[in-house]
Protein backbone atom coordinates (compact mmCIF):
# COMPACT_ATOMS: atom_id res chain seq x y z
CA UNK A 1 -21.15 -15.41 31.56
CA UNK A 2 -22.68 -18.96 29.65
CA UNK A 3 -21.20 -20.88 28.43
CA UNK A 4 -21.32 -19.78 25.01
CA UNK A 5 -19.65 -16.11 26.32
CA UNK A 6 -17.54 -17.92 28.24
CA UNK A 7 -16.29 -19.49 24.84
CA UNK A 8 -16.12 -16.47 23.25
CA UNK A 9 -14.06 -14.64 26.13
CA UNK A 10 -11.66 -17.29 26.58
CA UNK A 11 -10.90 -16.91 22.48
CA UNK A 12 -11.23 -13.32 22.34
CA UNK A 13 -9.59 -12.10 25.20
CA UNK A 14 -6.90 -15.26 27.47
CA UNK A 15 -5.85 -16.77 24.14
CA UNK A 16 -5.76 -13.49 22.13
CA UNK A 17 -3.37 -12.05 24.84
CA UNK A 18 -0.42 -15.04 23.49
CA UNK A 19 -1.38 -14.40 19.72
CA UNK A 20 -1.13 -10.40 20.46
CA UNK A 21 2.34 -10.77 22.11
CA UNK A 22 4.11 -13.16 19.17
CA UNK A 23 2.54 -10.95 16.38
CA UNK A 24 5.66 -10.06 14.26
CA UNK A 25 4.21 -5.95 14.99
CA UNK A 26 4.79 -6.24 18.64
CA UNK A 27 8.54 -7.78 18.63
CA UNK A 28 9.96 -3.96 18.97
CA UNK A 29 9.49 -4.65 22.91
CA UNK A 30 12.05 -6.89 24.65
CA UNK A 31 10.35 -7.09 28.00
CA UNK A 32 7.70 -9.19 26.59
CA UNK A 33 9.88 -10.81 24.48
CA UNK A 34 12.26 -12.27 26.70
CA UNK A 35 9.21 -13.82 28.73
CA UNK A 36 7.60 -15.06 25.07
CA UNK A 37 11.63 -16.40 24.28
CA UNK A 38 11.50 -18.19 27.42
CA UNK A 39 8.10 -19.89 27.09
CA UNK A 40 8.83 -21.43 23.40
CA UNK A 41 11.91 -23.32 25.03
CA UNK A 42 8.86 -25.34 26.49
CA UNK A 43 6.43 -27.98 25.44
CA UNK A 44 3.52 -26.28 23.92
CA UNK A 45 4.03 -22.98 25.41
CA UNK A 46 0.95 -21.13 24.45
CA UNK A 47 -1.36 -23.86 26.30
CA UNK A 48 0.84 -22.75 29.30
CA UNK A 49 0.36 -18.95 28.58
CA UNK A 50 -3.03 -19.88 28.24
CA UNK A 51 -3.70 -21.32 31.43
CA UNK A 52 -1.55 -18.43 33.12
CA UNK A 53 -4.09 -15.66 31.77
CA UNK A 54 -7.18 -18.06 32.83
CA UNK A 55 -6.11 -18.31 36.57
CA UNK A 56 -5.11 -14.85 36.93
CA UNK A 57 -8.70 -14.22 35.62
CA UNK A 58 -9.97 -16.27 38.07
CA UNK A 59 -8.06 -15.14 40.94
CA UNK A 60 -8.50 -11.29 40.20
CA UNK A 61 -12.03 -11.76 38.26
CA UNK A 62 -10.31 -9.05 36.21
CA UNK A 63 -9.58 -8.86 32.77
CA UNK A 64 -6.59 -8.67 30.83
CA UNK A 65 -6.56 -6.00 27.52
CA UNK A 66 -4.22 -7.40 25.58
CA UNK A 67 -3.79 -4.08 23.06
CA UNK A 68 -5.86 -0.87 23.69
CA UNK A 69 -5.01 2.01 20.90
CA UNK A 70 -5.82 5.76 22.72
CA UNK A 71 -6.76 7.69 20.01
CA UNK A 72 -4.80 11.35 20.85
CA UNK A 73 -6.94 13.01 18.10
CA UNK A 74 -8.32 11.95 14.67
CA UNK A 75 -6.07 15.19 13.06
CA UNK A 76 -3.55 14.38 11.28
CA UNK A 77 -0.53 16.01 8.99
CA UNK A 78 -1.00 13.33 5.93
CA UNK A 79 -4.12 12.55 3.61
CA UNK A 80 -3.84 9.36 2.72
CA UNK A 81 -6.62 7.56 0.62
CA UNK A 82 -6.10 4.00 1.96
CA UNK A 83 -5.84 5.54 5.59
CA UNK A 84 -6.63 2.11 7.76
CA UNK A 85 -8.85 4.68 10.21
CA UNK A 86 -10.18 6.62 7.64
CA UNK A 87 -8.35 10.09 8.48
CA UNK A 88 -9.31 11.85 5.36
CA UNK A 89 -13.27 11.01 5.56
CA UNK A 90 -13.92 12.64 8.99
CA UNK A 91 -15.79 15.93 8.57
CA UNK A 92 -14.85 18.78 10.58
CA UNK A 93 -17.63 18.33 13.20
CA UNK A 94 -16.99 14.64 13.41
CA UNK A 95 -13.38 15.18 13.59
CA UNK A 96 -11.66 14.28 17.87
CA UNK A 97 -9.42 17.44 18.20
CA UNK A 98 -6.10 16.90 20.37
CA UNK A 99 -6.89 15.79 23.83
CA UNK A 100 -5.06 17.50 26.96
CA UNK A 101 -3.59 15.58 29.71
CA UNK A 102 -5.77 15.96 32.25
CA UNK A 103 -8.52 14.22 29.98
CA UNK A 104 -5.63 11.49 28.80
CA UNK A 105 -5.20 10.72 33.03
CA UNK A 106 -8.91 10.54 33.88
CA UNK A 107 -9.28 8.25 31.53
CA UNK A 108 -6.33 5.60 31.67
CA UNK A 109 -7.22 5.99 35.32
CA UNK A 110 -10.35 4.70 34.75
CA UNK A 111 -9.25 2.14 32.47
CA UNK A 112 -6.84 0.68 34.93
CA UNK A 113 -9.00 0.51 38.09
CA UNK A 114 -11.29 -1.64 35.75
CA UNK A 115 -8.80 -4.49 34.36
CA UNK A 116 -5.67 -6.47 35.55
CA UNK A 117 -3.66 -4.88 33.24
CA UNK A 118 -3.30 -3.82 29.94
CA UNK A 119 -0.20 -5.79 27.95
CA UNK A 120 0.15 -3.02 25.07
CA UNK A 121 -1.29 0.45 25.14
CA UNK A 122 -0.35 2.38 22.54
CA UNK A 123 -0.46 6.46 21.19
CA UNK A 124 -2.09 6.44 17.78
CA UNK A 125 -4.11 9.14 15.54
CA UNK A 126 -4.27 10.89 13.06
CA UNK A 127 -1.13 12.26 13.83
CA UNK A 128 -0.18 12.16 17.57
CA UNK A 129 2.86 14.20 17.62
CA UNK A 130 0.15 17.19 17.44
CA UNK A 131 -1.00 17.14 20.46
CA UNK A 132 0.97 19.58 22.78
CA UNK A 133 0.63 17.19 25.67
CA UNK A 134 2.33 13.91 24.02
CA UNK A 135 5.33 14.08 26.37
CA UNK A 136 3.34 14.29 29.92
CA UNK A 137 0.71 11.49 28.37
CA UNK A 138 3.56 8.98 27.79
CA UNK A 139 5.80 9.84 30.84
CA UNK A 140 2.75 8.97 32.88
CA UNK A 141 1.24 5.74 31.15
CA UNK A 142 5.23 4.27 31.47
CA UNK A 143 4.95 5.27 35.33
CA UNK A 144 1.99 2.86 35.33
CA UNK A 145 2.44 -0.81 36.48
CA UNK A 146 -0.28 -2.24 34.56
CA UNK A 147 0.78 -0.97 31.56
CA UNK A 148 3.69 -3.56 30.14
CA UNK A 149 4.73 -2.32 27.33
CA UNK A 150 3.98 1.53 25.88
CA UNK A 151 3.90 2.51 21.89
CA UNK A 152 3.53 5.60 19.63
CA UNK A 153 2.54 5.45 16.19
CA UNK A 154 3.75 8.36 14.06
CA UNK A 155 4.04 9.15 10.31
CA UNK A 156 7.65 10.99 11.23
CA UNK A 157 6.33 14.22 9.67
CA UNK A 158 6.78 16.31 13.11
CA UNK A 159 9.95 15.67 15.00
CA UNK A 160 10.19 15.22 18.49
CA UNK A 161 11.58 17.86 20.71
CA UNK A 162 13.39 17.26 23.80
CA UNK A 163 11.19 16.82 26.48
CA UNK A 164 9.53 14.21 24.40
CA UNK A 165 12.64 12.67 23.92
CA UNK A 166 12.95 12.50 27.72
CA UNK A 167 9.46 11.13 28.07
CA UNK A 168 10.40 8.18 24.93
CA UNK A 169 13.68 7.01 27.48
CA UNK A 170 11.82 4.02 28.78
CA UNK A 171 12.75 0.37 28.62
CA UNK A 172 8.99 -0.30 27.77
CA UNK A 173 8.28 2.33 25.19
CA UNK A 174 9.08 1.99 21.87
CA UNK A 175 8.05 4.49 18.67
CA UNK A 176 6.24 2.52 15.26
CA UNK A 177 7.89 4.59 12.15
CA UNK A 178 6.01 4.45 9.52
CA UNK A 179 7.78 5.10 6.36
CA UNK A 180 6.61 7.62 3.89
CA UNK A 181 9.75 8.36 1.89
CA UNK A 182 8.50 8.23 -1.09
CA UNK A 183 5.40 10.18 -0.79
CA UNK A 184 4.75 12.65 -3.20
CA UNK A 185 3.01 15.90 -1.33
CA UNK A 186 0.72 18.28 -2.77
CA UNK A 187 2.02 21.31 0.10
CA UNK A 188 4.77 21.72 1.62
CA UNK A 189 4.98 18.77 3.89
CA UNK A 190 7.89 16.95 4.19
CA UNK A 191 8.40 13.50 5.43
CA UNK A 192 11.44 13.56 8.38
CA UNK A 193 11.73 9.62 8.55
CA UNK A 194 15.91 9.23 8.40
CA UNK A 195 15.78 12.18 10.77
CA UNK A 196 13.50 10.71 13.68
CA UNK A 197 15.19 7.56 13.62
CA UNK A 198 18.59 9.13 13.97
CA UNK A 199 17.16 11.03 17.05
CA UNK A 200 15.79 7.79 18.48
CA UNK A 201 19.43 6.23 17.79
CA UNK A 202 21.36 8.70 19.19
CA UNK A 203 18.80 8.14 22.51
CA UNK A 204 18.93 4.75 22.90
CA UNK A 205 15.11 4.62 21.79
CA UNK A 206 13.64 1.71 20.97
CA UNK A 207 11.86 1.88 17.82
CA UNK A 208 10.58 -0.60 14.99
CA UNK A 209 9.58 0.17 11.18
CA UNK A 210 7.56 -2.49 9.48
CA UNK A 211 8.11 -1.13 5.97
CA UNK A 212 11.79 0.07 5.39
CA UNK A 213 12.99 -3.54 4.83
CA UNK A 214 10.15 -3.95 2.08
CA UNK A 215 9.91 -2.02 -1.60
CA UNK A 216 6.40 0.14 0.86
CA UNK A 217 4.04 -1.54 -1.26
CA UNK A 218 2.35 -2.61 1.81
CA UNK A 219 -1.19 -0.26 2.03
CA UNK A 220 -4.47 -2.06 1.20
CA UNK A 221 -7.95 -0.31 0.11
CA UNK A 222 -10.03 -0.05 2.58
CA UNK A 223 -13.10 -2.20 2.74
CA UNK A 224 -16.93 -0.23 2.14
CA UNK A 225 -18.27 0.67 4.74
CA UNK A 226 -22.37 0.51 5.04
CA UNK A 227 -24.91 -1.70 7.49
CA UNK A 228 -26.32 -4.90 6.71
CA UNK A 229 -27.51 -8.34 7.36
CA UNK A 230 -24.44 -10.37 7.08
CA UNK A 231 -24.90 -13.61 8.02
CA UNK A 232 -23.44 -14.14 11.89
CA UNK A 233 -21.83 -17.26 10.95
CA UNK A 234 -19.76 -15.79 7.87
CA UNK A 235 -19.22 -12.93 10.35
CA UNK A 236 -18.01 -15.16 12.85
CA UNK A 237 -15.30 -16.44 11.02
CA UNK A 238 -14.23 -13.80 9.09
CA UNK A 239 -13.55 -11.91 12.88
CA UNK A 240 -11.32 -14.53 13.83
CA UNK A 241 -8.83 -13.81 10.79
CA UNK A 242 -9.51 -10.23 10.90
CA UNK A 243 -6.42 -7.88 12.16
CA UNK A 244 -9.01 -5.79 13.84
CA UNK A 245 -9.28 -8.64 16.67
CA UNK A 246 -6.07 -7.35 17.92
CA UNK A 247 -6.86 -3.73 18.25
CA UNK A 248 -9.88 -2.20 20.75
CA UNK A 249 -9.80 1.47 20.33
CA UNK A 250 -10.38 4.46 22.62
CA UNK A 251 -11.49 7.86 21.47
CA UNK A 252 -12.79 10.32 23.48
CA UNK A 253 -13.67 7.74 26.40
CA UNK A 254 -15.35 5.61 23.60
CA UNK A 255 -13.93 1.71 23.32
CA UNK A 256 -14.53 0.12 20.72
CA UNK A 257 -13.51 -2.68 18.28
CA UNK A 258 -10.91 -2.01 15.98
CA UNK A 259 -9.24 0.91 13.77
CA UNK A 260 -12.30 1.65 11.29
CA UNK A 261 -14.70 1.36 14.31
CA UNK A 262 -13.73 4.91 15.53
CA UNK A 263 -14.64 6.21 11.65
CA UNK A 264 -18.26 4.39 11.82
CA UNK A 265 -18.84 5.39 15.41
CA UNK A 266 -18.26 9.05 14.42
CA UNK A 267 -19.54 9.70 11.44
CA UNK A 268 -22.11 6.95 10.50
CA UNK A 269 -25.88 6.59 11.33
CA UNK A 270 -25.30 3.75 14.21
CA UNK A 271 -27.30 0.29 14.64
CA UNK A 272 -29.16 -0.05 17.99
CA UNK A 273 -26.50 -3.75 18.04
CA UNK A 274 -23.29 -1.20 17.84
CA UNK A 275 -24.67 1.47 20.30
CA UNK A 276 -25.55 -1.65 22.66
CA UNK A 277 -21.52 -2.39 22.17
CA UNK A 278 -20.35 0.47 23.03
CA UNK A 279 -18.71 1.05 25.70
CA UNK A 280 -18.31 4.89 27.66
CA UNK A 281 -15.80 4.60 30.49
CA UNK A 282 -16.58 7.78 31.72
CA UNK A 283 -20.17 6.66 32.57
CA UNK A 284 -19.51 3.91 34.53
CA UNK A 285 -20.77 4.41 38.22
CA UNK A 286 -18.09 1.75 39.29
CA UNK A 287 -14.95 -0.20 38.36
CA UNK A 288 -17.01 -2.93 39.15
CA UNK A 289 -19.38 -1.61 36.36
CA UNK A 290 -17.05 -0.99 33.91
CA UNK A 291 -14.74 -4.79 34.53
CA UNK A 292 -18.56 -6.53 34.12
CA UNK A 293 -19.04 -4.34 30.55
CA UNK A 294 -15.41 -4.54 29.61
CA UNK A 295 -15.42 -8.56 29.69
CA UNK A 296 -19.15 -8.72 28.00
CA UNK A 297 -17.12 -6.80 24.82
CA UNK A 298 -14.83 -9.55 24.75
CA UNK A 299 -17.42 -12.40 25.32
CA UNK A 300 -19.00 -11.42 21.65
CA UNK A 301 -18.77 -14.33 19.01
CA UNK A 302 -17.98 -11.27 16.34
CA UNK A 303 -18.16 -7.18 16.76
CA UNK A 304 -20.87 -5.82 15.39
CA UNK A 305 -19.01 -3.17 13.25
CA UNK A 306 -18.32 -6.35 11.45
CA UNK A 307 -22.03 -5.50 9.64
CA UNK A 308 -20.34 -2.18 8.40
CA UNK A 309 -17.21 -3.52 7.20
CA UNK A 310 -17.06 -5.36 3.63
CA UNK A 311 -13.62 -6.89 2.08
CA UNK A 312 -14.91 -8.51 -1.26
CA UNK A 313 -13.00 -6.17 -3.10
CA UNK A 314 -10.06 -4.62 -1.13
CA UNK A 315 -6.44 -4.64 -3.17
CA UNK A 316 -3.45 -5.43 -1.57
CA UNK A 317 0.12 -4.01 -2.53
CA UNK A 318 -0.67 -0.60 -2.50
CA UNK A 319 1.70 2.24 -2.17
CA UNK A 320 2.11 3.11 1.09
CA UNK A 321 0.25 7.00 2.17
CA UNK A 322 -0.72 7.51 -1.55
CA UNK A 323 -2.24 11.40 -0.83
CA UNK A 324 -5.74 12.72 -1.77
């Protein structure tokens, strides 16, 4: 790396790895917690963490993923027009139909030979409670060391059975409700919130849900989406505030940036920068390969999805999963 990489990588990835872990959507997890609880008794405890994540870079020349979000398909149960990964737009053909297991373990297997570890690695969709294989895919990413902390994010519309239940007994898994109560269906779909969180009571589950406390007037609009010219300094700037920092996405052995990233990457006509960004795990010769093009993605002043995305007009305090 130069120095200006260097720069970018120690923002993007060493610091990012503190500002991940105390982000109020990550508290569900107490084994990170207690460590987090422990450093603020100090003086200026994120320099510390800081300085933690750059030596263990240094010693292992590895580096750390501080949030990776495997997408188990794009399907999903819901329709919702302010979908934050843009569900409802994929076509059919563009569509990532439920993965199996054996594709799930070549790939974190992959993953993991290439970093030092991965501090939050979650299931995500569409709807991941589809996929047949759920329960094998999270009994064996909680068997993994480098994995600290294990999440699934569901929209409580498919209830788990009990081998999943098994699997979900982990003291570093937790499950992400997301509460859509109040949804109004067009079918016959039914929303089994109170339900799932009873079951993950009963099981000594750990389990958080961002909007019960709140009146779920939470969603945003999604930004437009089409290429541009933006101007790399506006870009640059606007990345560091933007939530999709704290996200890189996997789909189909495709990383890349953040939740709408998957969307573009499917569906849209791609710039030569975001098909340079890309990165496919599976293709990598090496772990050495894939470490060397892992830290290059995080040694990026900006992601160049951030051409695509546009927020001049987004409205927040939507109702949350309003259907199409």
């Amino acid at each position: 790396m130069n120095k200006r990489e260097w720069k970018n990588f120690k923002e993007n990835n060493l610091k990012l790895v503190w500002r991940n872990a105390t982000a109020s959507w990550c508290n569900t997890l107490p084994l990170k917690s207690k460590w987090i609880s422990f450093l603020k008794k100090n003086v200026c405890p994120e320099k510390f963490h800081y300085k933690v994540q750059k030596l263990r870079f240094w010693l292992t020349g590895k580096p750390v993923m501080p949030c990776v979000e495997y997408v188990v398909t794009t399907k999903c149960t819901m329709n919702c027009k302010h979908c934050n990964t843009f569900i409802p737009y994929f076509s059919e053909k563009s569509h990532f139909k439920p993965t199996t297991f054996e594709i799930f373990k070549k790939d974190l297997d992959i993953l993991l030979n290439a970093v030092d570890y991965i501090d939050y690695f979650g299931f995500v969709g569409g709807e991941p409670m589809i996929c047949k294989d759920l329960y094998k895919m999270i009994e064996y990413a909680c068997s993994k060391k480098k994995l600290h902390h294990v999440f699934l994010a569901t929209n409580c519309t498919i209830l788990p059975d009990d081998k999943l239940l098994k699997a979900m007994k982990n003291k570093k898994f937790a499950v992400q409700l997301s509460d859509y109560r109040d949804v109004q269906f067009k079918n016959n779909l039914t929303v089994k919130y109170d339900e799932y969180k009873r079951l993950l009571e009963e099981n000594n589950i750990q389990f958080s849900h961002p909007e019960e406390d709140g009146d779920r007037m939470t969603f945003i609009s999604m930004p437009e989406l089409y290429p541009d010219k933006q101007d790399e300094i506006k870009l640059t700037n606007l990345f560091k505030d933007c939530y999709g920092q704290y996200c890189q996405m996997l789909c189909d052995g495709i990383l890349t940036q953040c939740t709408l990233s998957v969307y573009i990457a499917r569906c849209m006509e791609l710039s030569e920068g975001i098909k340079n960004e890309l990165v496919n795990i599976r293709e990598c010769r090496s772990a050495g390969e894939l470490t060397k093009k892992i830290i290059k993605f995080y040694a990026k002043p900006y992601s160049e999805f951030c051409h695509y995305c546009h927020w001049e007009n987004v409205q927040h305090g939507l109702p949350c999963g309003e259907q199409i």
